[in-house]
Protein backbone atom coordinates (compact mmCIF):
# COMPACT_ATOMS: atom_id res chain seq x y z
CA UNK A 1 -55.55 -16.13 12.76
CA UNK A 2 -54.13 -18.26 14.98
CA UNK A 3 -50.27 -17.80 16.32
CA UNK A 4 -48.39 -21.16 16.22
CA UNK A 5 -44.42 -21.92 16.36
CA UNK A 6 -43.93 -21.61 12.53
CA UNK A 7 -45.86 -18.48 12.44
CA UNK A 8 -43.56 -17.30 15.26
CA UNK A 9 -39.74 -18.58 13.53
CA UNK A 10 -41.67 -16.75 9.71
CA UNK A 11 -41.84 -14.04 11.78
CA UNK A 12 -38.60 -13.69 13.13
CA UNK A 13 -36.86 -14.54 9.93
CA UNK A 14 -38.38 -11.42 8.48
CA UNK A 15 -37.94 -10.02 11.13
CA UNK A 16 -34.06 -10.79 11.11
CA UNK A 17 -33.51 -9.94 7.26
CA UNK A 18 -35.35 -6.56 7.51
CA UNK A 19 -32.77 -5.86 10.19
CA UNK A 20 -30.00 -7.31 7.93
CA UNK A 21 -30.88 -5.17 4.52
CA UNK A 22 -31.45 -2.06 6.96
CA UNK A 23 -27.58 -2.37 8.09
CA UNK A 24 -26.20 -2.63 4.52
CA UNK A 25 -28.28 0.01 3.10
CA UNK A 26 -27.24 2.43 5.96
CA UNK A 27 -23.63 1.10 5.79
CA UNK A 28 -23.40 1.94 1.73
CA UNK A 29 -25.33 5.17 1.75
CA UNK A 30 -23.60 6.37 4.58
CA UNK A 31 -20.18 8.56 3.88
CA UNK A 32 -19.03 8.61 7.09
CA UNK A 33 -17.98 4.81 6.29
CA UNK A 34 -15.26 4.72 3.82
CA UNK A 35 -15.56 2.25 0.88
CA UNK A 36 -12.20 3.03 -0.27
CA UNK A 37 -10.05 0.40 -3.16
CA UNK A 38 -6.81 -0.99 -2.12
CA UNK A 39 -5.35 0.46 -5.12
CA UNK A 40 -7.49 2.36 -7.94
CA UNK A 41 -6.34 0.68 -10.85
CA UNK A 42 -6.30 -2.98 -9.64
CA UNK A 43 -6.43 -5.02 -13.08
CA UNK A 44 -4.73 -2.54 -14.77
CA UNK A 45 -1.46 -3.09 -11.62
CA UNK A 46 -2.16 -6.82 -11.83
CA UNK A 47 -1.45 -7.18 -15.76
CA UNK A 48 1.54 -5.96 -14.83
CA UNK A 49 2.76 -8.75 -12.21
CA UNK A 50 5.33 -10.35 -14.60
CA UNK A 51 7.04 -6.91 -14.85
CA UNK A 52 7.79 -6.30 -11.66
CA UNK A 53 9.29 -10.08 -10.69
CA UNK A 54 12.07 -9.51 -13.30
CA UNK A 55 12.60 -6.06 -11.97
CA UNK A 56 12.80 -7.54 -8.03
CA UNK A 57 14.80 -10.18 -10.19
CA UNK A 58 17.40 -7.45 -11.24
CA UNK A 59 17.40 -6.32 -7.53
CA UNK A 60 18.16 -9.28 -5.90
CA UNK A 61 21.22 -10.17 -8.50
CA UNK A 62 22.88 -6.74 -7.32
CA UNK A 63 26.03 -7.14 -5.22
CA UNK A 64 25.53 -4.19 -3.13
CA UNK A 65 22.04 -4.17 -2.30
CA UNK A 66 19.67 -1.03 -1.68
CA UNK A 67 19.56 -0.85 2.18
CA UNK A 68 15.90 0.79 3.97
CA UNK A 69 16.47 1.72 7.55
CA UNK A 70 14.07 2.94 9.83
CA UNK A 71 16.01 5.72 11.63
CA UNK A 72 14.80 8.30 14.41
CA UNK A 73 14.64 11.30 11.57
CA UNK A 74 12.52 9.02 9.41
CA UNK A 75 12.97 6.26 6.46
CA UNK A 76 16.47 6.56 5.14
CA UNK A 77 16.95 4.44 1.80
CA UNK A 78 20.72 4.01 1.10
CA UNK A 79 21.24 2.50 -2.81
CA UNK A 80 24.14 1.24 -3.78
CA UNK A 81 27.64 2.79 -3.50
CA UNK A 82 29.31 1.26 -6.54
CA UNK A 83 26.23 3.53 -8.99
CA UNK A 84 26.85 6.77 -9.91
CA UNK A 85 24.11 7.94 -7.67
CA UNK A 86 23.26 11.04 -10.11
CA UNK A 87 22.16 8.65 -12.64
CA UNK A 88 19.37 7.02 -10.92
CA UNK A 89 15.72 7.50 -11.00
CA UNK A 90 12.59 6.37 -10.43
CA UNK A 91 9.99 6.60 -7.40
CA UNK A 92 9.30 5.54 -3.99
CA UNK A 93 5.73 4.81 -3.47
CA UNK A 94 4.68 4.67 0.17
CA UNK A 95 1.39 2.67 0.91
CA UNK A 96 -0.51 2.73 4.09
CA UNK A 97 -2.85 -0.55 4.37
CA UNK A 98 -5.56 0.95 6.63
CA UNK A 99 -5.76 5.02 4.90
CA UNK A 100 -5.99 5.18 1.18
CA UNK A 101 -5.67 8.92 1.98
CA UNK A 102 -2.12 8.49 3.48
CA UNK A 103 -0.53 6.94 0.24
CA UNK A 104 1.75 8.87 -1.50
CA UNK A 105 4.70 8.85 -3.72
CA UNK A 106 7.89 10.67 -4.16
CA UNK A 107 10.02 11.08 -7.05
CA UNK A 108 13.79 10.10 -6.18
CA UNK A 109 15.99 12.81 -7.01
CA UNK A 110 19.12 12.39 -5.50
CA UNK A 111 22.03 14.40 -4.41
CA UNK A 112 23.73 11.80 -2.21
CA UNK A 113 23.73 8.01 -2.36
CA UNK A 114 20.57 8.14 0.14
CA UNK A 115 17.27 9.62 0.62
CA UNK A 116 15.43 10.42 3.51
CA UNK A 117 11.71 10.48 4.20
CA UNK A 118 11.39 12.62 7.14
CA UNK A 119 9.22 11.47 9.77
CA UNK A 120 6.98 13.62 10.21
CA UNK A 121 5.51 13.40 6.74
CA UNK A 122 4.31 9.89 8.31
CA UNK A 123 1.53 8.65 10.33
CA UNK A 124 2.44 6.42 12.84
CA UNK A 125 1.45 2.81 12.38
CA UNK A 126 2.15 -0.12 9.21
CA UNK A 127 3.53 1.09 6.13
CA UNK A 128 4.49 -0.78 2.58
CA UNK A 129 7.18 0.94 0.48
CA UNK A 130 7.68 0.04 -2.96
CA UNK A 131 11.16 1.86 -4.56
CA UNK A 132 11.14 1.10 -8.22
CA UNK A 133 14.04 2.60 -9.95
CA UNK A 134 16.06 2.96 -13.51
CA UNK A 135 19.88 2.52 -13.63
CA UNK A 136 21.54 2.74 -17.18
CA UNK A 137 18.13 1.48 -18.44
CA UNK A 138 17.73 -1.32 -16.18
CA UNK A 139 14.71 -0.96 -14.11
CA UNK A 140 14.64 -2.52 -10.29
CA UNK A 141 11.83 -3.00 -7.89
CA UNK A 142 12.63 -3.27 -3.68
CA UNK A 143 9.42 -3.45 -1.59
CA UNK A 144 9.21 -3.45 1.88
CA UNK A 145 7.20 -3.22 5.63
CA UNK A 146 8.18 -1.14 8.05
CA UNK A 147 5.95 0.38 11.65
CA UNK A 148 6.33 4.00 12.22
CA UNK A 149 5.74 4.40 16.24
């Protein structure tokens, strides 16, 4: 057989996709790389898009609106004075964009017009917060960014 320039770029074409395939096969088999969703039930949260625009809706058209500071003993959410704050409920979800494994939520339960998420119960670095709660059966949605450092 004799070697000639196509023979050569064949062979390094093969050559070149065997290494390709070889780096996605070891990439998806391996655990040690995580193949984690940005959130498990994404259709199912997407259906429900129009919902949550007339609940940011209802937040927005407050007068006093719910205030999220970043403090130095952690996330202090401060809702709004004029509701009888032993009336509301809902949850604060708290979503870390690069750890699936750092989301969590808690349930808002409140014995003073605020709540604080301490800050050691977060990682340092980008986090989304999402406070959806019910006040005399309206429902209101406040999301937000904030770094932890």
């Amino acid at each position: 057989m004799k070697f000639n320039w196509g023979t050569g770029i064949v062979i390094a074409f093969a050559l070149f996709i065997t290494f390709i395939l070889s780096y996605v096969f070891k990439v998806q088999s391996n655990d040690k790389y995580d193949h984690e969703l940005v959130v498990e039930d994404y259709y199912k949260k997407e259906a429900m898009v129009q919902d949550d625009i007339e609940k940011q809706q209802n937040a927005n058209a407050l007068t006093s609106k719910v205030v999220i500071e970043n403090t130095a003993e952690g996330i202090k959410i401060q809702f709004p004075v004029d509701f009888d704050y032993s009336k509301i409920n809902g949850k604060v979800s708290l979503y870390r964009p690069s750890s699936q494994k750092l989301d969590f939520e808690i349930p808002i339960s409140l014995s003073s017009p605020h709540l604080l998420i301490p800050k050691s119960s977060l990682a340092g670095g980008l986090w989304d917060i999402s406070i959806t709660w019910n006040y005399d059966g309206v429902e209101y949605l406040i999301k937000d960014s904030f770094k932890i450092e």
